[in-house]
PDB file of N, CA and C in Angstrom:
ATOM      1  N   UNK A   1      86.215 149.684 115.871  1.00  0.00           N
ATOM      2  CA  UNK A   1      86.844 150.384 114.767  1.00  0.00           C
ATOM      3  C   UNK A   1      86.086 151.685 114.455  1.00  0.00           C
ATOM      4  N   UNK A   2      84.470 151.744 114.373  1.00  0.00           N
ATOM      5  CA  UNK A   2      83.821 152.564 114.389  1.00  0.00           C
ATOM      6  C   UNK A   2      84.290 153.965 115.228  1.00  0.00           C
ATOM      7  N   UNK A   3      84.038 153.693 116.567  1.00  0.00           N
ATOM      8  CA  UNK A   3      84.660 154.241 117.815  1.00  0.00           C
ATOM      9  C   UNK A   3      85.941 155.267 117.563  1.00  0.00           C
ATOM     10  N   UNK A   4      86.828 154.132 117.231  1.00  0.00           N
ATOM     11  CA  UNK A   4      88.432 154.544 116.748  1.00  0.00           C
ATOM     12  C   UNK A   4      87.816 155.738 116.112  1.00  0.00           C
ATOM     13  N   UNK A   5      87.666 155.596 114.789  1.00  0.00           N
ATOM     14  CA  UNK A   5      87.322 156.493 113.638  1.00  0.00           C
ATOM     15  C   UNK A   5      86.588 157.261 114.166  1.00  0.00           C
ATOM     16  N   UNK A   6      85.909 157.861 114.674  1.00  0.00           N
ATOM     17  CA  UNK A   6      84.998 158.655 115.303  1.00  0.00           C
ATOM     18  C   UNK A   6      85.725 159.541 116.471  1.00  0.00           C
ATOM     19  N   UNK A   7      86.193 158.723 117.175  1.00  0.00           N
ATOM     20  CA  UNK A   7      87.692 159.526 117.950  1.00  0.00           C
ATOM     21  C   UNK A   7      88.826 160.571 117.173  1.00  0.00           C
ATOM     22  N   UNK A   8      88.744 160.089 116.323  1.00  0.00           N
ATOM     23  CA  UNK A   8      90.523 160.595 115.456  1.00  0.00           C
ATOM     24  C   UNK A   8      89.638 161.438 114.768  1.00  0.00           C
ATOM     25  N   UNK A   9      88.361 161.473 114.168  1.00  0.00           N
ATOM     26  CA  UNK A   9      87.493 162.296 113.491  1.00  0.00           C
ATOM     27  C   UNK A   9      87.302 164.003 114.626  1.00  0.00           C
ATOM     28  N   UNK A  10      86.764 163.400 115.256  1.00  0.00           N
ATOM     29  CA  UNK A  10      86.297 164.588 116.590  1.00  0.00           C
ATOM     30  C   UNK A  10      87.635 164.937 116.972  1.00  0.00           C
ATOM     31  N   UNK A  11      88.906 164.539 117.176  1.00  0.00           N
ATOM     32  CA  UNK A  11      90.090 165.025 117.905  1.00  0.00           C
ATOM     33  C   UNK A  11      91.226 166.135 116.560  1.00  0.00           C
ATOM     34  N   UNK A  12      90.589 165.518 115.436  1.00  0.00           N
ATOM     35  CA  UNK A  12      91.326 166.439 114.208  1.00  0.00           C
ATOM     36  C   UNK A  12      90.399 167.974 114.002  1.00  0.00           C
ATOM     37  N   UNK A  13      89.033 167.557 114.432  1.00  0.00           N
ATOM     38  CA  UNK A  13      88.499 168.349 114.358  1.00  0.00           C
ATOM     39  C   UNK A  13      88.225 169.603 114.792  1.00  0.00           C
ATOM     40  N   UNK A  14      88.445 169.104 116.391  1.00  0.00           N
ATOM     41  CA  UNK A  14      88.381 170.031 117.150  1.00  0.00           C
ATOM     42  C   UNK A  14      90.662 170.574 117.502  1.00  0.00           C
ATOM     43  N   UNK A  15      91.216 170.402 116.697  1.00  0.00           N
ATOM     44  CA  UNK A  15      92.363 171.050 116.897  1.00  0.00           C
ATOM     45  C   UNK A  15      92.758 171.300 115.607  1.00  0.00           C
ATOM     46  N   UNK A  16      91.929 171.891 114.563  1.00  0.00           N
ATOM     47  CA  UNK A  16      91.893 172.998 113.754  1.00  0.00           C
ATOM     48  C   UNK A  16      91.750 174.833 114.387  1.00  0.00           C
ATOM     49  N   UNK A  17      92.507 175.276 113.815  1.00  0.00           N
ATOM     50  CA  UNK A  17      92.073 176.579 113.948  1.00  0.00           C
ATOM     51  C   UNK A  17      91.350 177.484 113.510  1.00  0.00           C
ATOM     52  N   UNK A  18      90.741 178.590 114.148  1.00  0.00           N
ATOM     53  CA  UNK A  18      89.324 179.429 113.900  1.00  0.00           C
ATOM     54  C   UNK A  18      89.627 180.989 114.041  1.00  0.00           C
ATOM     55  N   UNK A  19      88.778 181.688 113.554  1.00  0.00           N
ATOM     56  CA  UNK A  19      88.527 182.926 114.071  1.00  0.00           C
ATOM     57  C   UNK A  19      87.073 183.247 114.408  1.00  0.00           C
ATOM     58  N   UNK A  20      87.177 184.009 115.201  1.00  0.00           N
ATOM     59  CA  UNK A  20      86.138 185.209 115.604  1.00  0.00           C
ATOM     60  C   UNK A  20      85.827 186.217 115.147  1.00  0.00           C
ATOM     61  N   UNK A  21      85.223 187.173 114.827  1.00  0.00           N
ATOM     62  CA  UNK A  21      84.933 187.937 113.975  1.00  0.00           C
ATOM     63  C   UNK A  21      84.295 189.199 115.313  1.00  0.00           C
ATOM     64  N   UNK A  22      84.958 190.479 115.568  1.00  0.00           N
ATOM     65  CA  UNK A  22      84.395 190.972 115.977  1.00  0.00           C
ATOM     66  C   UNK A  22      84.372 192.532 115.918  1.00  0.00           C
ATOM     67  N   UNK A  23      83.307 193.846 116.451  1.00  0.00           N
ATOM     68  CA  UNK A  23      83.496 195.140 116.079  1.00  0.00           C
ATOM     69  C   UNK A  23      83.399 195.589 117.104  1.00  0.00           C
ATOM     70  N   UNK A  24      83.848 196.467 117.510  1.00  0.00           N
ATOM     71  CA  UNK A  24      84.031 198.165 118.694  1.00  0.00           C
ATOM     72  C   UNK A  24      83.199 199.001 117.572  1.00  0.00           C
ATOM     73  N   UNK A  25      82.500 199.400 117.979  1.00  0.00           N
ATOM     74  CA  UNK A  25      81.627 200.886 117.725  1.00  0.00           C
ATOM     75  C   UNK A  25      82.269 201.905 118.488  1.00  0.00           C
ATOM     76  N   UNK A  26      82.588 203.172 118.264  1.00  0.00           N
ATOM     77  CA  UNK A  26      83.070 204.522 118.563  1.00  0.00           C
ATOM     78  C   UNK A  26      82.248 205.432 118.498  1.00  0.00           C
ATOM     79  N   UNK A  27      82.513 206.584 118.551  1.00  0.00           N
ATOM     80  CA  UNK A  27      81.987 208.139 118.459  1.00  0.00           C
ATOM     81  C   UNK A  27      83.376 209.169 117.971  1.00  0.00           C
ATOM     82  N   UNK A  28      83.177 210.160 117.733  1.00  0.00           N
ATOM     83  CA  UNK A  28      84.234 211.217 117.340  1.00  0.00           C
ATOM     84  C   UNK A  28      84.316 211.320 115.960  1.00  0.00           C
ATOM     85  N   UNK A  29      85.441 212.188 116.342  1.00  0.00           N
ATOM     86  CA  UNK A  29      85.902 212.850 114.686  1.00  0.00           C
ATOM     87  C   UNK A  29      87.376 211.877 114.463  1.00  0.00           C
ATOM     88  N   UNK A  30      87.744 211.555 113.325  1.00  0.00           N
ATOM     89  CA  UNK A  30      88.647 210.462 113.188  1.00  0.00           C
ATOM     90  C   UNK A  30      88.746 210.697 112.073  1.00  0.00           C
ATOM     91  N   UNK A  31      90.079 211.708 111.567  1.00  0.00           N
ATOM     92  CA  UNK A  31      91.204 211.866 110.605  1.00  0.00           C
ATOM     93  C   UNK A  31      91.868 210.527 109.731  1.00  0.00           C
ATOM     94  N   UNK A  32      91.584 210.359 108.812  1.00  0.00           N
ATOM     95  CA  UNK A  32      92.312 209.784 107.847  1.00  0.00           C
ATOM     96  C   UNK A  32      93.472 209.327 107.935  1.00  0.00           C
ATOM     97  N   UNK A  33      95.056 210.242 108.855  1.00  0.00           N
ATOM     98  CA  UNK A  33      96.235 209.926 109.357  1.00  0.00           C
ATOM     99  C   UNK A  33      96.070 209.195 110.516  1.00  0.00           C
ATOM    100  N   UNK A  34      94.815 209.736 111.791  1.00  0.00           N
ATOM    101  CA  UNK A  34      94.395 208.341 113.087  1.00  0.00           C
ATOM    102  C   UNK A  34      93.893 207.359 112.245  1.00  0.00           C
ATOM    103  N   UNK A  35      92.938 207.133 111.112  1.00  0.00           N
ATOM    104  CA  UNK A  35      92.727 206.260 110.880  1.00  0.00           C
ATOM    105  C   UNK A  35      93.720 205.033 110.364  1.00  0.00           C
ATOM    106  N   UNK A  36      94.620 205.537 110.173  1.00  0.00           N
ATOM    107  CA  UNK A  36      96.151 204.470 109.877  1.00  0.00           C
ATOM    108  C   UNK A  36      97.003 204.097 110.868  1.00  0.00           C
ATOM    109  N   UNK A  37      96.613 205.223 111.616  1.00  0.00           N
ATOM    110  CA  UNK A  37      97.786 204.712 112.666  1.00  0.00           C
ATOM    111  C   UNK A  37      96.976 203.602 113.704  1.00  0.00           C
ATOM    112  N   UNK A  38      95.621 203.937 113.692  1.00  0.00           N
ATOM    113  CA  UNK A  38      94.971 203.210 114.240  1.00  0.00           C
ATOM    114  C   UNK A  38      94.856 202.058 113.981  1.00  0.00           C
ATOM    115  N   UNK A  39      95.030 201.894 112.698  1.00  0.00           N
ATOM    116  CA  UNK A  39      94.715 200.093 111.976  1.00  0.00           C
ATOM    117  C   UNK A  39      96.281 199.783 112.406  1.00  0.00           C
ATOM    118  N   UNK A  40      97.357 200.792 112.451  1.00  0.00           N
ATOM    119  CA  UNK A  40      98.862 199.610 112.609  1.00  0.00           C
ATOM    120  C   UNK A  40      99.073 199.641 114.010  1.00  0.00           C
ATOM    121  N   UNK A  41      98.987 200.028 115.035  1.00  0.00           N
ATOM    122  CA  UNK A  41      98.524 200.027 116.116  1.00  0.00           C
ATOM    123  C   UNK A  41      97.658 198.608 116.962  1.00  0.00           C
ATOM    124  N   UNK A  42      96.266 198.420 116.235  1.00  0.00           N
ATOM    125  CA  UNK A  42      95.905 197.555 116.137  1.00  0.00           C
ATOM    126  C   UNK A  42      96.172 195.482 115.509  1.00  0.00           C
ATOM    127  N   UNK A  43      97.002 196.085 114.579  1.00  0.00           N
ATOM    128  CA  UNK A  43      97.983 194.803 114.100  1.00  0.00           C
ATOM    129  C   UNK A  43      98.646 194.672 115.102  1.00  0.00           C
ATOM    130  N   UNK A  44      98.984 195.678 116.128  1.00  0.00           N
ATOM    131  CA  UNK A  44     100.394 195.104 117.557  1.00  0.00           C
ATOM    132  C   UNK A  44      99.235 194.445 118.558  1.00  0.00           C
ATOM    133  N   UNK A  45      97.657 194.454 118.210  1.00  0.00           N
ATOM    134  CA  UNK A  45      97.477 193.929 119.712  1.00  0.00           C
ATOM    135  C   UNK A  45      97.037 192.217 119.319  1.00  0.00           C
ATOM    136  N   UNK A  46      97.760 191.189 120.701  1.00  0.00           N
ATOM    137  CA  UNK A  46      97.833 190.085 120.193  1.00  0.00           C
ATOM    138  C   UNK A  46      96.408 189.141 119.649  1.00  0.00           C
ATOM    139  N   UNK A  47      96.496 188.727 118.795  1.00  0.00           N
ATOM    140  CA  UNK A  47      95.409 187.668 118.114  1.00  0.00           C
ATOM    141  C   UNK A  47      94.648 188.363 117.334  1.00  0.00           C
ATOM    142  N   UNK A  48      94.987 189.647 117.340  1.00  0.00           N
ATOM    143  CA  UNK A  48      94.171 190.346 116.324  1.00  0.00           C
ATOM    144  C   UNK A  48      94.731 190.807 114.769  1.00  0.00           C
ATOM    145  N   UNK A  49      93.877 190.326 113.341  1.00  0.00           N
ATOM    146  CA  UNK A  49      94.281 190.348 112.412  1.00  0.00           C
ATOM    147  C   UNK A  49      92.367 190.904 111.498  1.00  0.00           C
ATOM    148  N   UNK A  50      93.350 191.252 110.137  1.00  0.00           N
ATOM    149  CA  UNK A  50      92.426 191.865 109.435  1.00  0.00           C
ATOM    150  C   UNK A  50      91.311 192.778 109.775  1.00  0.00           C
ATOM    151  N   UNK A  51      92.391 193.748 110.045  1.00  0.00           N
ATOM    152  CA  UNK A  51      91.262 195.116 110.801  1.00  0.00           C
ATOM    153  C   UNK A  51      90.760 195.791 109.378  1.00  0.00           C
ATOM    154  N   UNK A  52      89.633 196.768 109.740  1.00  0.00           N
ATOM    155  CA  UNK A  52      88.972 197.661 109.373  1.00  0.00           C
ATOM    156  C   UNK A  52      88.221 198.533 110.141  1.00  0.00           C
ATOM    157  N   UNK A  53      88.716 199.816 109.492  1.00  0.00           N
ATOM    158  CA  UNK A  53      87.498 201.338 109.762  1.00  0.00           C
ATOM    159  C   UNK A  53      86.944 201.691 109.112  1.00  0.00           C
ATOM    160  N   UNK A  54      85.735 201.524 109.309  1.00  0.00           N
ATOM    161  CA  UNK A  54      84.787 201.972 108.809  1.00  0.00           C
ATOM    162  C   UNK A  54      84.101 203.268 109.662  1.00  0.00           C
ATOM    163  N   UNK A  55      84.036 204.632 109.059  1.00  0.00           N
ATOM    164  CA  UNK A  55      83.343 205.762 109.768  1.00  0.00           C
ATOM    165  C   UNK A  55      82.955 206.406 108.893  1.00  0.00           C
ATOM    166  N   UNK A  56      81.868 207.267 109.460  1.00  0.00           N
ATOM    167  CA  UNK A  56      80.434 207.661 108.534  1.00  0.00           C
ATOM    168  C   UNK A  56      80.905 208.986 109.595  1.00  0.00           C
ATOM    169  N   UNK A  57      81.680 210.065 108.407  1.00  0.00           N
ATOM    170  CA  UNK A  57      81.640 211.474 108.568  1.00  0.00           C
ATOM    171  C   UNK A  57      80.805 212.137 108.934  1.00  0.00           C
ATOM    172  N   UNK A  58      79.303 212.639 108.675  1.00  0.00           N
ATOM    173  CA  UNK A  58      78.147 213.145 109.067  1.00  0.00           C
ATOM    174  C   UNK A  58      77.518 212.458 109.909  1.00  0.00           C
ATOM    175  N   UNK A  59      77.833 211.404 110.342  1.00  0.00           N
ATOM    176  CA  UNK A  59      77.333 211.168 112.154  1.00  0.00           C
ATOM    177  C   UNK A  59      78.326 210.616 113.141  1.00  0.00           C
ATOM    178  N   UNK A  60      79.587 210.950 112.517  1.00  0.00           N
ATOM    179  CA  UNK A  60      80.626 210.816 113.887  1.00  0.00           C
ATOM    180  C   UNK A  60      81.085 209.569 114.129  1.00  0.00           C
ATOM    181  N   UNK A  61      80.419 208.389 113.995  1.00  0.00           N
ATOM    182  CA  UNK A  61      80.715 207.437 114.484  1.00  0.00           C
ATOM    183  C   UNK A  61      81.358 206.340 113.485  1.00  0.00           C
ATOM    184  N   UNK A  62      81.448 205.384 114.163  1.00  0.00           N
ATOM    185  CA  UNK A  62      82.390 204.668 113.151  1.00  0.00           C
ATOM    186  C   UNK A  62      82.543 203.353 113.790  1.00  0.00           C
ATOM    187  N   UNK A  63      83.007 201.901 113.051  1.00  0.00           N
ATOM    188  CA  UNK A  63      83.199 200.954 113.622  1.00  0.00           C
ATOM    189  C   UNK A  63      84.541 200.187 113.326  1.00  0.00           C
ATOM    190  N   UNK A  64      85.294 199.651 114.217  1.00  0.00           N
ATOM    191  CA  UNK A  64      86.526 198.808 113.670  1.00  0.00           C
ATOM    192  C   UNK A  64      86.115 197.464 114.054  1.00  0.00           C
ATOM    193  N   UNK A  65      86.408 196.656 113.020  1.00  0.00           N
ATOM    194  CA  UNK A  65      85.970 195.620 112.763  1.00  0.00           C
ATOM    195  C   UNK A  65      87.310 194.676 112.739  1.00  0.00           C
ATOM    196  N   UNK A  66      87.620 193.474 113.197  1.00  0.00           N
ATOM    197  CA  UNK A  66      88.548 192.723 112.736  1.00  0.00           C
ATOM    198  C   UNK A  66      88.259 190.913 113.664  1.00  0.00           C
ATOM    199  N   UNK A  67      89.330 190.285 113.111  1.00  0.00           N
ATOM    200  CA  UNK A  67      88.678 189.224 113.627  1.00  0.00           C
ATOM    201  C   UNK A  67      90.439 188.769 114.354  1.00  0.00           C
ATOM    202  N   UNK A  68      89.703 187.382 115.133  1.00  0.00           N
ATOM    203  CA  UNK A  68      90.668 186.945 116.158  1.00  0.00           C
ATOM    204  C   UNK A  68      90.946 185.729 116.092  1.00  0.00           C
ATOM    205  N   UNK A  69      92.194 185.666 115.674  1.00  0.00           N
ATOM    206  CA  UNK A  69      92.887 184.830 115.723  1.00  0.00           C
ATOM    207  C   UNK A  69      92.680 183.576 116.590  1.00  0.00           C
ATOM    208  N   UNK A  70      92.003 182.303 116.600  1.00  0.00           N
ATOM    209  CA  UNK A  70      91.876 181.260 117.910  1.00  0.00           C
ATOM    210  C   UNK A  70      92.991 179.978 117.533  1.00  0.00           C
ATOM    211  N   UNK A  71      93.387 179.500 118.816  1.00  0.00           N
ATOM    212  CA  UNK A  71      93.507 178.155 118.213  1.00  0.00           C
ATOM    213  C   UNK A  71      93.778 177.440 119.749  1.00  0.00           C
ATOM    214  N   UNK A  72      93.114 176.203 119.521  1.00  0.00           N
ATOM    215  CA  UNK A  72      93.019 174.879 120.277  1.00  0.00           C
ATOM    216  C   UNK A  72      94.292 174.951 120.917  1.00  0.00           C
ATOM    217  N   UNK A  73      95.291 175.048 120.555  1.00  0.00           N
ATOM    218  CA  UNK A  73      96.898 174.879 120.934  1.00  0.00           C
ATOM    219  C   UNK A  73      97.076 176.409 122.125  1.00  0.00           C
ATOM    220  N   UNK A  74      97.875 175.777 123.240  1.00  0.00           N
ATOM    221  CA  UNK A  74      98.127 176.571 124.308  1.00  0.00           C
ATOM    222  C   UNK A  74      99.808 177.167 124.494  1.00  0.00           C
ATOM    223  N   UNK A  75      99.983 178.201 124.159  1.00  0.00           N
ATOM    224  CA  UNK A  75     101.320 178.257 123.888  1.00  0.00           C
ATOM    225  C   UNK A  75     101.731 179.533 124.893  1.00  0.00           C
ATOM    226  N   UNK A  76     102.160 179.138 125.927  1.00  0.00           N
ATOM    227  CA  UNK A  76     102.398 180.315 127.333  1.00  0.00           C
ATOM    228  C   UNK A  76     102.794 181.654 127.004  1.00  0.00           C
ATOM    229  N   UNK A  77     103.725 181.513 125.571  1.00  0.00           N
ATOM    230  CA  UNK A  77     103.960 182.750 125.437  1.00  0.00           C
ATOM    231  C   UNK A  77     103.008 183.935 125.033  1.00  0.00           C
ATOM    232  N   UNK A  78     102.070 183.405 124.242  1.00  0.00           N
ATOM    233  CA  UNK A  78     100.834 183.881 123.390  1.00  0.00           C
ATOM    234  C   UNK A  78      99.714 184.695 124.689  1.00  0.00           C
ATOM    235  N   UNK A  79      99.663 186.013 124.543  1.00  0.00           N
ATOM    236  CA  UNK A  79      98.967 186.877 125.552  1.00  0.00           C
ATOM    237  C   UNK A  79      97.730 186.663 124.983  1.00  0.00           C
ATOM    238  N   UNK A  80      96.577 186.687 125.957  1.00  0.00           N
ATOM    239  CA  UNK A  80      95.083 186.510 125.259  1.00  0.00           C
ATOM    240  C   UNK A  80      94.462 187.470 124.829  1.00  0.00           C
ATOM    241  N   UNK A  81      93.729 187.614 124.189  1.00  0.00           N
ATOM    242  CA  UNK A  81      92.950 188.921 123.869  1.00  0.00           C
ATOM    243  C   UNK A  81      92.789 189.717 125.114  1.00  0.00           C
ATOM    244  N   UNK A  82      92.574 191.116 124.671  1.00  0.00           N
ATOM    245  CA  UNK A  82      91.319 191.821 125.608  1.00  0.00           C
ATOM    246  C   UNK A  82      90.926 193.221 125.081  1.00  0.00           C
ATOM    247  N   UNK A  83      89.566 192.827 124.814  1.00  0.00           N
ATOM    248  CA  UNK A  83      88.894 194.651 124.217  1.00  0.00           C
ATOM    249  C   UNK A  83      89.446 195.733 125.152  1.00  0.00           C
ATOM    250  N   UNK A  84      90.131 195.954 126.024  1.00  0.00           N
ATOM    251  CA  UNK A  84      90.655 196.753 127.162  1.00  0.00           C
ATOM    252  C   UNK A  84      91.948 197.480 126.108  1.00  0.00           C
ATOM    253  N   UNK A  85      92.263 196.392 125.256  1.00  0.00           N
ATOM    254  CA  UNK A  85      93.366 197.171 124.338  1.00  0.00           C
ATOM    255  C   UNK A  85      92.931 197.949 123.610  1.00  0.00           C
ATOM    256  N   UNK A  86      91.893 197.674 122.915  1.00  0.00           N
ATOM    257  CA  UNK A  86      91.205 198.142 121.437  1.00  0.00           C
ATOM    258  C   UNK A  86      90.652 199.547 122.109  1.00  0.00           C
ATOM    259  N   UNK A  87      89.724 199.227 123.086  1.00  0.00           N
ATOM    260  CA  UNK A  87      89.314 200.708 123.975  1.00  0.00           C
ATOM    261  C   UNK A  87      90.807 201.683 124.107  1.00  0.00           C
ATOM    262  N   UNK A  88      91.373 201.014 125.024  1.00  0.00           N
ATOM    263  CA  UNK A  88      93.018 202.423 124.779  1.00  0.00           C
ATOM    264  C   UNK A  88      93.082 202.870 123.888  1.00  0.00           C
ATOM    265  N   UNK A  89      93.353 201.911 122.417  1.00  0.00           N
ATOM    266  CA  UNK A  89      93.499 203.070 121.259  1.00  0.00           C
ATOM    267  C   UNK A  89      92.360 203.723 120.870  1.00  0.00           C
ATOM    268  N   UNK A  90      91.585 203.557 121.493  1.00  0.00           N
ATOM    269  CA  UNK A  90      90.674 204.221 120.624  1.00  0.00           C
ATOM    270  C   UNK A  90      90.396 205.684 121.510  1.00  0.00           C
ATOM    271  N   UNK A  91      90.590 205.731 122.849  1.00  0.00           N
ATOM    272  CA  UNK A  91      90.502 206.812 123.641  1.00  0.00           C
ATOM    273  C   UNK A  91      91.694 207.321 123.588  1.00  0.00           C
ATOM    274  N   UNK A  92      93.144 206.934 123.365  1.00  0.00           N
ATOM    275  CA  UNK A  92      94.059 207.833 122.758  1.00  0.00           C
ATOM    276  C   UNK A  92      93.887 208.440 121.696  1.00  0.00           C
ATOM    277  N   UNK A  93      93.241 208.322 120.915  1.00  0.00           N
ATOM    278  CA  UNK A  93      92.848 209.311 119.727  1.00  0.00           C
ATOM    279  C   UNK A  93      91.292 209.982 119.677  1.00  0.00           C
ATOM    280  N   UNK A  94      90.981 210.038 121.143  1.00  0.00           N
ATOM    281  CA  UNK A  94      89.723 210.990 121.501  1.00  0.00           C
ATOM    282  C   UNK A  94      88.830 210.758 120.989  1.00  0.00           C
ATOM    283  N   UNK A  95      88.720 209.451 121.016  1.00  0.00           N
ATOM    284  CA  UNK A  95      87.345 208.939 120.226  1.00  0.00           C
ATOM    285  C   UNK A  95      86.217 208.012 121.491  1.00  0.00           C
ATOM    286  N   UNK A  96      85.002 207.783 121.486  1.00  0.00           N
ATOM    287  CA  UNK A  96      84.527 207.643 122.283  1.00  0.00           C
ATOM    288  C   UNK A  96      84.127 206.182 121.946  1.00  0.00           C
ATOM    289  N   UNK A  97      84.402 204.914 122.940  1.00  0.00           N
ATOM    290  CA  UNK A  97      84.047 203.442 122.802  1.00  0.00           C
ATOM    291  C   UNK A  97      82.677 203.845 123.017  1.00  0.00           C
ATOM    292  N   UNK A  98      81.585 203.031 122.134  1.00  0.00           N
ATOM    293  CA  UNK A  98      80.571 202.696 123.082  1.00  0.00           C
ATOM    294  C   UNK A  98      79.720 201.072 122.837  1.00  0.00           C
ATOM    295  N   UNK A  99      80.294 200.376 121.766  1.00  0.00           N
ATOM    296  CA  UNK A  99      79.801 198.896 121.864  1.00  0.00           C
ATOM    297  C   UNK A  99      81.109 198.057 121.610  1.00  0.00           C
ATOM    298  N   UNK A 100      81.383 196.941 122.262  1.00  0.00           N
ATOM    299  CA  UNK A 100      82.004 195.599 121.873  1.00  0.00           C
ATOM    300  C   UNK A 100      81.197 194.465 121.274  1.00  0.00           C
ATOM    301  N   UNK A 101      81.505 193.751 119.863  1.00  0.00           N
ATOM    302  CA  UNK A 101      81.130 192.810 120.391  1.00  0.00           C
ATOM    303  C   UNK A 101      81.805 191.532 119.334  1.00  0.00           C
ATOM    304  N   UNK A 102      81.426 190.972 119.623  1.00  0.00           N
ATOM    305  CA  UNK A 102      82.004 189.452 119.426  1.00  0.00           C
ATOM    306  C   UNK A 102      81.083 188.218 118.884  1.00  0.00           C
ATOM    307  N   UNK A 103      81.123 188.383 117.668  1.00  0.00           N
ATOM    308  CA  UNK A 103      80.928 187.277 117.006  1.00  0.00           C
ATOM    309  C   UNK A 103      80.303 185.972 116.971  1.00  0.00           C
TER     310      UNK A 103
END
């Protein structure tokens, strides 16, 4: 019975869902109007939610921050992450990647 309970404990447990928490560091100059289009932009890439920019005018750089969506459940349609997206937008608006990281 122990066992049982300890099973159904660990199996509820581990098929809860989570996030990740992670930031891209940049370089450039980054306008107030990229900075919006950049955050809705970012809402289209999949598993990613609750973005933020944060950039510091007098040294260029800046970080977007947001976290990722996980879950235990495998659903074929659901595309997986990849910082390969977050880099595109961010070099479409002439800004320079230079850290990933992940949580």
């Amino acid at each position: 019975m122990k066992n049982l309970f300890i099973l159904l404990l660990s199996f509820s447990l581990s098929s809860l869902a989570y996030s990740q928490n992670c930031t891209y560091s940049f370089k450039g100059n980054l306008t107030e109007t990229n900075k919006e289009t950049i955050l809705n932009e970012l809402s289209l890439v999949p598993l990613v939610e609750n973005c933020t920019v944060i950039f510091k005018i007098d040294q260029q750089m800046g970080q977007i921050r947001f976290s990722l969506k996980k879950s235990n459940e495998r659903n074929e349609n659901e595309s997986p992450f990849s910082p390969i997206d977050v880099k595109a937008i961010l070099l479409k608006y002439a800004l320079e990647p230079v850290d990933f990281t992940l949580n």
